[in-house]
Protein backbone atom coordinates (compact mmCIF):
# COMPACT_ATOMS: atom_id res chain seq x y z
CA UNK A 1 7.83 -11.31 0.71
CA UNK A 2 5.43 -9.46 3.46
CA UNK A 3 2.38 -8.13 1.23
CA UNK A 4 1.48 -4.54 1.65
CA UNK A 5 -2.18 -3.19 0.88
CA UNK A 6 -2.37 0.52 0.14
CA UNK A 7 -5.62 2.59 -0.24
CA UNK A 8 -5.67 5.96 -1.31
CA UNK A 9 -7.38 8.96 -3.38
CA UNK A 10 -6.05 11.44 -6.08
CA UNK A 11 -6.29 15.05 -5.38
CA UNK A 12 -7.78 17.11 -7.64
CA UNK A 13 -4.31 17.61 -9.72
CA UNK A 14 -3.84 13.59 -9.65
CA UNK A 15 -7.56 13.31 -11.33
CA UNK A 16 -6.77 15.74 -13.90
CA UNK A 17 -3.68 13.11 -14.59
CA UNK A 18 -6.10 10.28 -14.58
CA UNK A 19 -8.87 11.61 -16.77
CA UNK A 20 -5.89 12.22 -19.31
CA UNK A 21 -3.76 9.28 -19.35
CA UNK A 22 -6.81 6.48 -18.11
CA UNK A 23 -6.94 3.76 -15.80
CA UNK A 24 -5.00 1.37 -17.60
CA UNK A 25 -1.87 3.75 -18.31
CA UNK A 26 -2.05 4.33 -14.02
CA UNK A 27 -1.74 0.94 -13.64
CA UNK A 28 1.46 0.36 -15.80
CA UNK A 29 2.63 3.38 -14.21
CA UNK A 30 2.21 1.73 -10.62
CA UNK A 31 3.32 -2.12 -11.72
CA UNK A 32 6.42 0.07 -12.98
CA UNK A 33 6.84 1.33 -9.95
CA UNK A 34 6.27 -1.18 -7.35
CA UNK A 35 9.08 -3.51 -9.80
CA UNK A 36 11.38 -0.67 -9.35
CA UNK A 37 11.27 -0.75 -5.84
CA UNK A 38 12.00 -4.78 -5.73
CA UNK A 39 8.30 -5.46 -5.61
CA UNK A 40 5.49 -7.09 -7.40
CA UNK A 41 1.93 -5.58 -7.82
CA UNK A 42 -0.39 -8.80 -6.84
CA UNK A 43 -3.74 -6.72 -7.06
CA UNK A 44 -5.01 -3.52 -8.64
CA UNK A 45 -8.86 -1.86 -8.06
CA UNK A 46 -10.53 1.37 -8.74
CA UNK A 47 -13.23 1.60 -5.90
CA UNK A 48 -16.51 4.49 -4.89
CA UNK A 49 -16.43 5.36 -1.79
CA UNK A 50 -13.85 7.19 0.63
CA UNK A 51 -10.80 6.22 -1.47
CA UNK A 52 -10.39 5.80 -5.39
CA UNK A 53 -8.11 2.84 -5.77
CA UNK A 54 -6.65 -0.19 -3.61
CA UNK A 55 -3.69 -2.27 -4.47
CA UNK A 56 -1.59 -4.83 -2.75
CA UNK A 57 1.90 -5.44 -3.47
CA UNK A 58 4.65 -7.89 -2.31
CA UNK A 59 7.59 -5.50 -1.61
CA UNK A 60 10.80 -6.86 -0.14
CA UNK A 61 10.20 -4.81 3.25
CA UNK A 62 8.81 -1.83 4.89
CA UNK A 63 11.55 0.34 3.98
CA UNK A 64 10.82 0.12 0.16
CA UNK A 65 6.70 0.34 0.86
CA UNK A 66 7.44 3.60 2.97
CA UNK A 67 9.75 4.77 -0.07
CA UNK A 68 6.98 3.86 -2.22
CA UNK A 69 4.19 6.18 -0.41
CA UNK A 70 6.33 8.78 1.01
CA UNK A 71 7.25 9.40 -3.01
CA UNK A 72 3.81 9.35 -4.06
CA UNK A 73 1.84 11.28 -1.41
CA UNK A 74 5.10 13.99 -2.08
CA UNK A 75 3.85 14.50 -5.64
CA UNK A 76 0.80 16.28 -4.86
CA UNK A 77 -1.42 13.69 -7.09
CA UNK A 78 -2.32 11.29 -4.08
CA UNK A 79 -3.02 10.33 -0.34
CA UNK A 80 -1.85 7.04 -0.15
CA UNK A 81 -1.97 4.86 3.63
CA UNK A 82 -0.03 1.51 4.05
CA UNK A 83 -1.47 -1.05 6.05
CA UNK A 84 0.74 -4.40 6.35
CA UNK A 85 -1.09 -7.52 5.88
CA UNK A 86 -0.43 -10.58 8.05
CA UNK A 87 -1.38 -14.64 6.87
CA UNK A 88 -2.97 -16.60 9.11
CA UNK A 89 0.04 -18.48 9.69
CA UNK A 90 1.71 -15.31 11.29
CA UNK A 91 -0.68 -15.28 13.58
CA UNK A 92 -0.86 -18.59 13.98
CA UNK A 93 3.17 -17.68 15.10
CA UNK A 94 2.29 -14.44 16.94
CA UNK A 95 0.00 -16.40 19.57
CA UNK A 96 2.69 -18.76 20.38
CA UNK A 97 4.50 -16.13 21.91
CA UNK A 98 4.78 -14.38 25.14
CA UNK A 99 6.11 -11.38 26.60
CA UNK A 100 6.92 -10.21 30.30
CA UNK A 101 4.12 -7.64 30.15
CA UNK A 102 1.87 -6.12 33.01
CA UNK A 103 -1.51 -3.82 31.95
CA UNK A 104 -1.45 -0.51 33.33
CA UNK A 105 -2.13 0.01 36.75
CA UNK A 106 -2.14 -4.07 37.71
């Protein structure tokens, strides 16, 4: 399954949530949710700095990781981003490739 690694931060609402419920309920919350989307949560973090948590998840494909973060940045708790993650072995695929391609004005 392609792995998925989302970053986000709560908003102020979301921390409210946190302080009350803790880090540990969160992450039940989230391993329920990835599951219920076909996934599985590989890695959970709280973090400092210009987000407040990181997680990667295998999800079955992009349409269930967009479902994912377009439900939770609509709840008003989080910003959550999506970046796809690709194994070496992709790219080991990728560069074995070609495409009938010119740069812009060449």
């Amino acid at each position: 399954m392609p792995k998925y690694l989302y970053q986000g931060s709560y908003t102020e609402e979301g921390l409210k949530g946190l302080i009350k419920e803790g880090g540990t309920k969160r992450l039940e919350t989230l391993k329920q949710a990835v599951e219920s989307l076909g996934g599985k949560l590989e890695a959970f973090y709280y973090a400092f700095g210009d987000n407040d948590f990181y997680f990667i998840a295998d999800n079955p494909d992009g349409i269930s990781s967009l479902t994912g973060s377009l439900l939770a940045n609509a709840s008003g708790t989080v910003k959550v981003k999506i970046t796809v993650l690709i194994t070496p072995e992709e790219v080991d695929e990728a560069v074995k490739k070609t495409m009938d391609w010119r740069p812009p004005g060449q």
